[in-house]
PDB file of N, CA and C in Angstrom:
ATOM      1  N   UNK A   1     117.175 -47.144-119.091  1.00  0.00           N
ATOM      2  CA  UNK A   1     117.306 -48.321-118.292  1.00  0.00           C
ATOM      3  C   UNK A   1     117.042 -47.936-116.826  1.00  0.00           C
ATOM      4  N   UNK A   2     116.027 -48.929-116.344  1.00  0.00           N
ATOM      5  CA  UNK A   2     115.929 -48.506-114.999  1.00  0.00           C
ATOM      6  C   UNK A   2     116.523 -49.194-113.564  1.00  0.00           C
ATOM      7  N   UNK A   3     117.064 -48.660-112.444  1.00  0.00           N
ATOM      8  CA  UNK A   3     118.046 -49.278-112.084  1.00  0.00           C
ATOM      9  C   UNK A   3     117.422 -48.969-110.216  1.00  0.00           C
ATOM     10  N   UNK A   4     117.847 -49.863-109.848  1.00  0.00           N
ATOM     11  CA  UNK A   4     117.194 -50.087-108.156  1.00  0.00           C
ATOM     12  C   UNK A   4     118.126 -48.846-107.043  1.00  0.00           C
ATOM     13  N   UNK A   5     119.035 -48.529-107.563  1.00  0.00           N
ATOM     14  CA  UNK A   5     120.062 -47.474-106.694  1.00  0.00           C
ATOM     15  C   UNK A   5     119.473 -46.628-105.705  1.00  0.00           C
ATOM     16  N   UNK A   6     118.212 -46.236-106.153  1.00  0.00           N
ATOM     17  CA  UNK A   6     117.506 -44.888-105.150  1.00  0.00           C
ATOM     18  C   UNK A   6     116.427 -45.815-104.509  1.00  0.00           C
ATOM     19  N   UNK A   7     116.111 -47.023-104.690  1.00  0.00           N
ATOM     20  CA  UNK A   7     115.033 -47.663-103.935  1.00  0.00           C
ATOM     21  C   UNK A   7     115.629 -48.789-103.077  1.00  0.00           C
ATOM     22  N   UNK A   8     115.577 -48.625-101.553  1.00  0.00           N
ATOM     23  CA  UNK A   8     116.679 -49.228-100.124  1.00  0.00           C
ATOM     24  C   UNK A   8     115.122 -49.742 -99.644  1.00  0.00           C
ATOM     25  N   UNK A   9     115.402 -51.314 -99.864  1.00  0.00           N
ATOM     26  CA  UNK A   9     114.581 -52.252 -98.996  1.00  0.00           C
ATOM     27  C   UNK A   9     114.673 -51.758 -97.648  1.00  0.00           C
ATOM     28  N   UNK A  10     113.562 -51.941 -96.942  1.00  0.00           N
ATOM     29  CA  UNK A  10     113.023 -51.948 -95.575  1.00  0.00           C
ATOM     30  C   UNK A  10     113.989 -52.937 -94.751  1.00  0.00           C
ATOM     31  N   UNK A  11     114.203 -53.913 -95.056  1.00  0.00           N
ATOM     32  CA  UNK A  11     114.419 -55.539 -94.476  1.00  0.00           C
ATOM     33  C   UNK A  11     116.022 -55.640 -94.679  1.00  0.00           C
ATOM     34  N   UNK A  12     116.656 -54.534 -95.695  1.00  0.00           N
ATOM     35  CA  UNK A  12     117.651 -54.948 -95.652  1.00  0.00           C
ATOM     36  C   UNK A  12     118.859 -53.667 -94.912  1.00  0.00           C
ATOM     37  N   UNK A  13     118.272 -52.798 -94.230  1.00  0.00           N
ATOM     38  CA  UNK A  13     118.388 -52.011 -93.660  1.00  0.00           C
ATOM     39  C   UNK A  13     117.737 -52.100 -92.129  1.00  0.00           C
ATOM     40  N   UNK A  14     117.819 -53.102 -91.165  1.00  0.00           N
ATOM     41  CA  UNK A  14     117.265 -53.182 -90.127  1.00  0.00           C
ATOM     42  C   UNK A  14     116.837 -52.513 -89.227  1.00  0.00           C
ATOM     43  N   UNK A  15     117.908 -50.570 -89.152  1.00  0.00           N
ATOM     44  CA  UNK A  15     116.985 -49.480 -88.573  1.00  0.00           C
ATOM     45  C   UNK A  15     116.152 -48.996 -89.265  1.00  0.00           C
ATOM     46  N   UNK A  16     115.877 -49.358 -90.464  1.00  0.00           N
ATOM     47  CA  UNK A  16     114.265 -48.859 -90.983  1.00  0.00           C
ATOM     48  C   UNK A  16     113.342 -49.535 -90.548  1.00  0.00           C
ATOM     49  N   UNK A  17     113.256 -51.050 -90.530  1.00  0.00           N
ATOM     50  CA  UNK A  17     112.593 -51.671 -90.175  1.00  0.00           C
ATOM     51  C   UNK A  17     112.100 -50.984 -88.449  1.00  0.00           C
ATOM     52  N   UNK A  18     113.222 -51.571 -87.491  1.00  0.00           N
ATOM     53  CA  UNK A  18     112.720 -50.947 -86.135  1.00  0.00           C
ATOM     54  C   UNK A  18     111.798 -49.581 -86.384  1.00  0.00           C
ATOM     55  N   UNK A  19     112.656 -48.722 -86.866  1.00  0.00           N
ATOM     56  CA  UNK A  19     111.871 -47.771 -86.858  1.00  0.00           C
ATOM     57  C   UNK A  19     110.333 -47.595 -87.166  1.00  0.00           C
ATOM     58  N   UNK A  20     109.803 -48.150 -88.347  1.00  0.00           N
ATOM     59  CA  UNK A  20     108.372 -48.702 -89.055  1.00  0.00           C
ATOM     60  C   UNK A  20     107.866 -49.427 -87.640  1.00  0.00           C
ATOM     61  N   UNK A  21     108.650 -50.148 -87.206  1.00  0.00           N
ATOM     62  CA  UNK A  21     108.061 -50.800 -86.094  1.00  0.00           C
ATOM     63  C   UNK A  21     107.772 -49.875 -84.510  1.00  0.00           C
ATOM     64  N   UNK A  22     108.741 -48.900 -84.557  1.00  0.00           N
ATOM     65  CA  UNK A  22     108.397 -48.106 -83.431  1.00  0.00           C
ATOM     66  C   UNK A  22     107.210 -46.854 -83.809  1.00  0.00           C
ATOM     67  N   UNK A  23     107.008 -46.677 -85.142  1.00  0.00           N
ATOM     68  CA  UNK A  23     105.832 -45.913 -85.587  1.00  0.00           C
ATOM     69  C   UNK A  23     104.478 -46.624 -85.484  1.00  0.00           C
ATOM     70  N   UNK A  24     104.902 -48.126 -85.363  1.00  0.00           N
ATOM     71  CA  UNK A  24     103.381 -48.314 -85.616  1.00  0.00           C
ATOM     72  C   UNK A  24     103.064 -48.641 -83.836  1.00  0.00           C
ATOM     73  N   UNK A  25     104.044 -49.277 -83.223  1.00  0.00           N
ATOM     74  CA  UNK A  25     103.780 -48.999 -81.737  1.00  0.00           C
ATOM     75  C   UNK A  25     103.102 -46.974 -81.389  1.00  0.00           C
ATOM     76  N   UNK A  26     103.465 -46.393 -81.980  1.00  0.00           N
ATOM     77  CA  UNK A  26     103.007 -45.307 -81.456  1.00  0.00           C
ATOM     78  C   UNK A  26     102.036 -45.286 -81.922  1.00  0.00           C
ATOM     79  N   UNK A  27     101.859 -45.257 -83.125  1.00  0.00           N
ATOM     80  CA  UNK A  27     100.563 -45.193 -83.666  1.00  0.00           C
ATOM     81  C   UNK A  27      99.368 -45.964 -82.500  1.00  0.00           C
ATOM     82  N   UNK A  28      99.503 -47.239 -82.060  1.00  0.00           N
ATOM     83  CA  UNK A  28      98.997 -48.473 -81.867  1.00  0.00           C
ATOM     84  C   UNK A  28      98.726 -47.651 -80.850  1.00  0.00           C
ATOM     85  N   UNK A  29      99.550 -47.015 -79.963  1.00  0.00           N
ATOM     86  CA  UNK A  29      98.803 -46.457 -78.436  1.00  0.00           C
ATOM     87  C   UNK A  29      98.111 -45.669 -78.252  1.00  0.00           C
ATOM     88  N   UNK A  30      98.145 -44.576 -79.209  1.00  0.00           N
ATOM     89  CA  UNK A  30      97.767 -43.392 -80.318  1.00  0.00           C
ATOM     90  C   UNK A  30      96.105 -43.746 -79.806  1.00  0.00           C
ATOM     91  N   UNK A  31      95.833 -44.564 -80.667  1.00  0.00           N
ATOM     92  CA  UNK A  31      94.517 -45.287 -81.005  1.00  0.00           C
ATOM     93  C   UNK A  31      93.609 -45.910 -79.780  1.00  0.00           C
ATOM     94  N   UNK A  32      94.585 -46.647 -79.256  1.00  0.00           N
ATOM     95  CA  UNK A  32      94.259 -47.015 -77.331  1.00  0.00           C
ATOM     96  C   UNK A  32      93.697 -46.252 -76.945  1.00  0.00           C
ATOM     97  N   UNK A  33      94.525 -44.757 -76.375  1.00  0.00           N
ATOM     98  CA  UNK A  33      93.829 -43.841 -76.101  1.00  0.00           C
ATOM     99  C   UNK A  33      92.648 -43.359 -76.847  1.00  0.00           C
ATOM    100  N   UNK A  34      92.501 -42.734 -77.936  1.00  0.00           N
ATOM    101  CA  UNK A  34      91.440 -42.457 -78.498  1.00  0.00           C
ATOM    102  C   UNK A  34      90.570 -43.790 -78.725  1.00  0.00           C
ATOM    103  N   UNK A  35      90.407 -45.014 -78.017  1.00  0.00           N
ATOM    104  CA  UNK A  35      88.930 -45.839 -77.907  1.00  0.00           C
ATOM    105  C   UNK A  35      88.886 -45.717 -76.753  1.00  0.00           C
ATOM    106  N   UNK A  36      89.494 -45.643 -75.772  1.00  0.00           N
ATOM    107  CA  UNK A  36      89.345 -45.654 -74.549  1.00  0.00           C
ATOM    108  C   UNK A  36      88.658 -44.093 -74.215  1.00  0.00           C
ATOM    109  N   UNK A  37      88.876 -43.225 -75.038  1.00  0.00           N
ATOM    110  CA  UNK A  37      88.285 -41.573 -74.654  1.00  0.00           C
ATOM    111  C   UNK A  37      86.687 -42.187 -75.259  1.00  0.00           C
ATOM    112  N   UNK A  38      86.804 -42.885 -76.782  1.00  0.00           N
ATOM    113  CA  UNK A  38      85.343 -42.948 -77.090  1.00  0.00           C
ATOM    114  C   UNK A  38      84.751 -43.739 -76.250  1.00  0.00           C
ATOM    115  N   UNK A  39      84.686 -44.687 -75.597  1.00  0.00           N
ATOM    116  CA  UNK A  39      84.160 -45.453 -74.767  1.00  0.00           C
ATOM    117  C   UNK A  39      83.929 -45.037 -73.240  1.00  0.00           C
ATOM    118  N   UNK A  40      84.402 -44.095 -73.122  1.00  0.00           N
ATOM    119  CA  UNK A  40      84.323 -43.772 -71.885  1.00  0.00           C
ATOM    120  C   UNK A  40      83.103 -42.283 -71.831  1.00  0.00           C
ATOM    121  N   UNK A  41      82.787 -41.785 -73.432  1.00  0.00           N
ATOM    122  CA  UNK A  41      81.978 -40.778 -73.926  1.00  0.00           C
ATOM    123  C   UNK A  41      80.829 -41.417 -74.370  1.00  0.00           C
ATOM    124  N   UNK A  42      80.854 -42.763 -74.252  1.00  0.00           N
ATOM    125  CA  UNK A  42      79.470 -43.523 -74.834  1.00  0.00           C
ATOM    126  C   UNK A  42      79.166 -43.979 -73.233  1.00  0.00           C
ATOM    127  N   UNK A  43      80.114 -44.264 -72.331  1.00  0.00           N
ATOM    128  CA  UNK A  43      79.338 -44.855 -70.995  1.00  0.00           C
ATOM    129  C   UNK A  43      78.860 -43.577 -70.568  1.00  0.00           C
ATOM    130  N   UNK A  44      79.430 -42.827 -70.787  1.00  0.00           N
ATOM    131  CA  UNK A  44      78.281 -41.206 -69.952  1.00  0.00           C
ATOM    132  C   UNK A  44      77.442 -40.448 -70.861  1.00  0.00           C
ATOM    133  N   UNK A  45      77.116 -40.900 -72.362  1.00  0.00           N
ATOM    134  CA  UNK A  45      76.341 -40.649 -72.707  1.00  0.00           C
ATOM    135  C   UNK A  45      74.624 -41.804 -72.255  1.00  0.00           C
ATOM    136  N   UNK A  46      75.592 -42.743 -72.449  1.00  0.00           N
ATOM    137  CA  UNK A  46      74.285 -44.351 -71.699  1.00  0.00           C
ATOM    138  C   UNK A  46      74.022 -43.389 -70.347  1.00  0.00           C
ATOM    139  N   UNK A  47      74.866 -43.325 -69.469  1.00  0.00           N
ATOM    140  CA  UNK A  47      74.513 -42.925 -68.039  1.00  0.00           C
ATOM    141  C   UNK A  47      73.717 -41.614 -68.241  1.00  0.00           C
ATOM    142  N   UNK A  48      73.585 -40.912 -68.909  1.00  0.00           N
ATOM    143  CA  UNK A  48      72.654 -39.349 -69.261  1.00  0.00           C
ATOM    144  C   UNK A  48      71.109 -40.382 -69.568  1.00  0.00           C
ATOM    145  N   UNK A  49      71.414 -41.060 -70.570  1.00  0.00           N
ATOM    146  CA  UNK A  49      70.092 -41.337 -71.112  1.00  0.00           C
ATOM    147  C   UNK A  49      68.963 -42.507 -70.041  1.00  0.00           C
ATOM    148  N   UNK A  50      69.910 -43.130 -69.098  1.00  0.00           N
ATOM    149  CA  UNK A  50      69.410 -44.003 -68.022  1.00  0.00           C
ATOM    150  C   UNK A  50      68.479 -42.534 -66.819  1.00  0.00           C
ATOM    151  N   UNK A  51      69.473 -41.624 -66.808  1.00  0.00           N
ATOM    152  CA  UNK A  51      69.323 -40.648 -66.162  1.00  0.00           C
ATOM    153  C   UNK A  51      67.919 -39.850 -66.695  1.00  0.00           C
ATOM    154  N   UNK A  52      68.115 -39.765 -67.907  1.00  0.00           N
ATOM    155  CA  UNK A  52      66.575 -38.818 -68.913  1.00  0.00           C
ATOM    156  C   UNK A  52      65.338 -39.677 -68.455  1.00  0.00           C
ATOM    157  N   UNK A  53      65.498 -41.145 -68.136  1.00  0.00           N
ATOM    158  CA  UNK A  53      64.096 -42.008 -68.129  1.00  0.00           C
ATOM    159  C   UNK A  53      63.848 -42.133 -67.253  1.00  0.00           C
ATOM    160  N   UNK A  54      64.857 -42.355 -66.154  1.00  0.00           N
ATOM    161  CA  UNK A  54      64.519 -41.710 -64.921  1.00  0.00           C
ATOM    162  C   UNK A  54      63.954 -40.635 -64.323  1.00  0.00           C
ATOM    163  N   UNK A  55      64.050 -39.438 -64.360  1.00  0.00           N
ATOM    164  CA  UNK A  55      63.657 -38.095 -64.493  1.00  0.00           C
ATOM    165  C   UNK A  55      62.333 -38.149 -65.496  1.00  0.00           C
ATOM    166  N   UNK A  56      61.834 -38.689 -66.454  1.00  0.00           N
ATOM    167  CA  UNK A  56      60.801 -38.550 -67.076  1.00  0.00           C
ATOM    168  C   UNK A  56      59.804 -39.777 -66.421  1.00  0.00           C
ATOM    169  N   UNK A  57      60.350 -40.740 -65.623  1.00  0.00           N
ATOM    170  CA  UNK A  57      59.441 -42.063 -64.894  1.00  0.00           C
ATOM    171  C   UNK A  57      59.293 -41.268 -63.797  1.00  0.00           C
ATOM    172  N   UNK A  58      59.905 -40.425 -63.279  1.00  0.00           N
ATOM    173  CA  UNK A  58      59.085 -39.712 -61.850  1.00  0.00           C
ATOM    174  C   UNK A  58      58.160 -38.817 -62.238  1.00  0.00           C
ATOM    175  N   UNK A  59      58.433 -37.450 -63.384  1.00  0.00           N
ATOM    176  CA  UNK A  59      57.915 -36.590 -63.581  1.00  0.00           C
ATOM    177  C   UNK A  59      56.266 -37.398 -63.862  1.00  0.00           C
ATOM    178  N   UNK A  60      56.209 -38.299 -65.190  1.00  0.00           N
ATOM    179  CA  UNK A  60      54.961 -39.080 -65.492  1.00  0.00           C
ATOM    180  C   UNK A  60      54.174 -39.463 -63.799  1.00  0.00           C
ATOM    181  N   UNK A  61      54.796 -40.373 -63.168  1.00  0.00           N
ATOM    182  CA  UNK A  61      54.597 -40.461 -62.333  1.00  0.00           C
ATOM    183  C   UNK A  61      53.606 -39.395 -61.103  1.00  0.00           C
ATOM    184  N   UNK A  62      54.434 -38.699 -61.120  1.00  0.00           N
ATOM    185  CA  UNK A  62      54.080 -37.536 -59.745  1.00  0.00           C
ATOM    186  C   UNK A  62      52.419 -36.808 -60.939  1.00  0.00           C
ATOM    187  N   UNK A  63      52.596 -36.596 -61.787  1.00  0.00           N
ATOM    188  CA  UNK A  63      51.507 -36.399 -62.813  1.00  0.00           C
ATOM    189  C   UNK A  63      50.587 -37.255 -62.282  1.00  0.00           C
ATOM    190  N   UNK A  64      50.612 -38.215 -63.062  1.00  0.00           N
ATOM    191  CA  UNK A  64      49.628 -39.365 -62.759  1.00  0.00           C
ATOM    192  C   UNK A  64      49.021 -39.318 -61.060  1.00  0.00           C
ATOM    193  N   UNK A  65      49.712 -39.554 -59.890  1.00  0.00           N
ATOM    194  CA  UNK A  65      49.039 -38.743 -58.498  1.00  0.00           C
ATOM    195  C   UNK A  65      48.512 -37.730 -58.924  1.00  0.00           C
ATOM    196  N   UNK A  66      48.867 -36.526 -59.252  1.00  0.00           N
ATOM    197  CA  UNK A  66      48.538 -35.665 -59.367  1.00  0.00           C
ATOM    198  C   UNK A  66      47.030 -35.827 -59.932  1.00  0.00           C
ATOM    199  N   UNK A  67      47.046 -36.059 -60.937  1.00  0.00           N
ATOM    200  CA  UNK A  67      45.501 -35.901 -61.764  1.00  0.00           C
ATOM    201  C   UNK A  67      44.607 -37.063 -60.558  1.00  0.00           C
ATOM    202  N   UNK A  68      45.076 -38.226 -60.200  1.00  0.00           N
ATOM    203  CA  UNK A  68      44.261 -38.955 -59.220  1.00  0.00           C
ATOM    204  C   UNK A  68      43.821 -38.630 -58.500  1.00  0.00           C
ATOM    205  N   UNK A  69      44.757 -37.597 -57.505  1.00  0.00           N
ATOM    206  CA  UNK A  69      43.892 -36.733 -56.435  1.00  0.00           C
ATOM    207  C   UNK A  69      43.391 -35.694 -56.942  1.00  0.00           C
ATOM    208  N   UNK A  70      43.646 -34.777 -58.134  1.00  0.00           N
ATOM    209  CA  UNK A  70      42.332 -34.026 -58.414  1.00  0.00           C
ATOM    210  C   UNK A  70      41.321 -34.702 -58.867  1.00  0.00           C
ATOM    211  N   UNK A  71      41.116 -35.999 -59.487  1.00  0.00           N
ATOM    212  CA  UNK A  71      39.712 -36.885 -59.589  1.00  0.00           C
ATOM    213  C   UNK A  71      39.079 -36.864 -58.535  1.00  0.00           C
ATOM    214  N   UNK A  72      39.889 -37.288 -57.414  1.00  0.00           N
ATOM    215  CA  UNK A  72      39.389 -37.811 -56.021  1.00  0.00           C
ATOM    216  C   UNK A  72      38.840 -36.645 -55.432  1.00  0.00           C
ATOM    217  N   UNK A  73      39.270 -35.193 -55.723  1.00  0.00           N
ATOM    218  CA  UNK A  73      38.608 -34.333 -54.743  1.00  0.00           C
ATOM    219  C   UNK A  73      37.987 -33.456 -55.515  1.00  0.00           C
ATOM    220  N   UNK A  74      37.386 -33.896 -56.849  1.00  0.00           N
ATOM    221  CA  UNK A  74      36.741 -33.111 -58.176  1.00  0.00           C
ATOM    222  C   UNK A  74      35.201 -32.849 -57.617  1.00  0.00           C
ATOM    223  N   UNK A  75      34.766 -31.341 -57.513  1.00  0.00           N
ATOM    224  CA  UNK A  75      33.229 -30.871 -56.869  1.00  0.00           C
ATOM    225  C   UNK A  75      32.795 -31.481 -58.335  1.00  0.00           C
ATOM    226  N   UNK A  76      31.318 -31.494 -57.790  1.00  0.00           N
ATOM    227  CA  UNK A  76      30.132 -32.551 -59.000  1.00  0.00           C
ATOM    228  C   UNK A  76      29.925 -30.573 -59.780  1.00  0.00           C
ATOM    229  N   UNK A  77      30.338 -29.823 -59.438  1.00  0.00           N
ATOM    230  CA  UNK A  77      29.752 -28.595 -59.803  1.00  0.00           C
ATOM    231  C   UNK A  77      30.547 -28.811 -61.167  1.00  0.00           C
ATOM    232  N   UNK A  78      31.577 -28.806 -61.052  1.00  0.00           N
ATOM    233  CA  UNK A  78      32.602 -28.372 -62.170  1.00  0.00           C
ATOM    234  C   UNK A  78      32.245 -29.519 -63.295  1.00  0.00           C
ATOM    235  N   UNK A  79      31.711 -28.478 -64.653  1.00  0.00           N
ATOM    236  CA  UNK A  79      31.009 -29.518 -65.717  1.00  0.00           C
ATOM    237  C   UNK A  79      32.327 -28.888 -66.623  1.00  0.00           C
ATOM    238  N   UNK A  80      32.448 -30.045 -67.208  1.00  0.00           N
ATOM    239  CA  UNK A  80      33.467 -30.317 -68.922  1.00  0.00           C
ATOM    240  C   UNK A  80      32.147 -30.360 -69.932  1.00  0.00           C
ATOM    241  N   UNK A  81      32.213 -29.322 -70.957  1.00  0.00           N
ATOM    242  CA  UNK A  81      31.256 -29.679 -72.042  1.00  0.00           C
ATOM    243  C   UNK A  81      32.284 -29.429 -73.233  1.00  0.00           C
ATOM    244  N   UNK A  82      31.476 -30.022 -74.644  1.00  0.00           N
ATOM    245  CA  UNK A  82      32.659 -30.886 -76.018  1.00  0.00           C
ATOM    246  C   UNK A  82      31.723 -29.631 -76.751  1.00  0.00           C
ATOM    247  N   UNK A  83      32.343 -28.967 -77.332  1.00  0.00           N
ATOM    248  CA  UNK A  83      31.540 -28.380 -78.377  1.00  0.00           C
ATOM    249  C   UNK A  83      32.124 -28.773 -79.647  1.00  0.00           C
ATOM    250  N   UNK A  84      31.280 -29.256 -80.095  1.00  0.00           N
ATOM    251  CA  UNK A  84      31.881 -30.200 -81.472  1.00  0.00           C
ATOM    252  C   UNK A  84      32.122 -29.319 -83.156  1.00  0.00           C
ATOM    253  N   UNK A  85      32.628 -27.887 -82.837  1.00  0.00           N
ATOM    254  CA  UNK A  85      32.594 -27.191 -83.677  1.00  0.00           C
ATOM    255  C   UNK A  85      33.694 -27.043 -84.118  1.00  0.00           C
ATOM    256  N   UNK A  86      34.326 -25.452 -84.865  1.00  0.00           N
ATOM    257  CA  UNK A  86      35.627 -25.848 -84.850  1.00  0.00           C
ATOM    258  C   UNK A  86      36.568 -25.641 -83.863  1.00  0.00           C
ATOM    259  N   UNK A  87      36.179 -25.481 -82.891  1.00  0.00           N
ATOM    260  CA  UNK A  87      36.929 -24.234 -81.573  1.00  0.00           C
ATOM    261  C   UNK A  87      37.212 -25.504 -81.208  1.00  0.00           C
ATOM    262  N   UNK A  88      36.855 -26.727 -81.638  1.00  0.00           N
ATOM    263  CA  UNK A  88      37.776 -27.976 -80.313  1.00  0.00           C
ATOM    264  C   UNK A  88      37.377 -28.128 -79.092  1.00  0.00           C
ATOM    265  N   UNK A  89      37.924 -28.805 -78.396  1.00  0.00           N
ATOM    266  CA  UNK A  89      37.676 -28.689 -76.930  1.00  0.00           C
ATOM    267  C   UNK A  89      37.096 -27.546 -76.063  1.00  0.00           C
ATOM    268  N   UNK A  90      36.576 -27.228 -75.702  1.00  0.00           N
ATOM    269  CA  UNK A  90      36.136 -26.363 -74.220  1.00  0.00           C
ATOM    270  C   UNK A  90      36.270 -26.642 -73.015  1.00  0.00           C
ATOM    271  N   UNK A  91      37.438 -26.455 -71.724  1.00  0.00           N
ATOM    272  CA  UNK A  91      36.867 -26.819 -70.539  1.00  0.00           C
ATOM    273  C   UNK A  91      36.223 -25.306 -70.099  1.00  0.00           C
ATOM    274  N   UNK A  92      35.064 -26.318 -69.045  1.00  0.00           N
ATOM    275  CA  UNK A  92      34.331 -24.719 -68.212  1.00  0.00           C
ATOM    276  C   UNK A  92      35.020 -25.168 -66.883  1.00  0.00           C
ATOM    277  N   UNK A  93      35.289 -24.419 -65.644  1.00  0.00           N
ATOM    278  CA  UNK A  93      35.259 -24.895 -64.537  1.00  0.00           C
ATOM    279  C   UNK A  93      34.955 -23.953 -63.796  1.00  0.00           C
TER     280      UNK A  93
END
């Protein structure tokens, strides 16, 4: 025969209850903190990657001058020939 003696309701014991209730408050802040750490590891990961396109929009950039003014001040001497074999590309200069 089975009998309820070793099993004490939550509800009818009111410091268990508080207590369940002060675990899950800890728990609850527990968690606060750890979204507030992840969120604050995703805004400085965003801020790195705003930062990477930046740094790669100048680098492209300063390139792009770059090759413009060597167009602009390119001697008629200096010939590019294609050898269409397997060696690929050739520059002469």
């Amino acid at each position: 025969m089975k009998t309820l003696s070793g099993r004490v309701d939550r509800i009818a014991n009111p410091y268990m209850a508080y207590m369940q209730i002060t675990c899950l408050e800890m728990e609850k802040a527990r968690k606060g903190r750890e979204k507030d750490s992840a969120l604050k590891r995703l805004q400085d990961l965003d801020a790195r990657l705003h930062e990477i396109e930046r740094e790669k929009a100048a680098l492209l950039h300063a390139l792009a001058e770059r090759g413009a003014a060597r167009a602009a001040t390119a001697s008629p001497g200096g010939r590019r020939a294609f050898n269409g074999g397997a060696a690929g590309l050739k520059l002469r200069y």
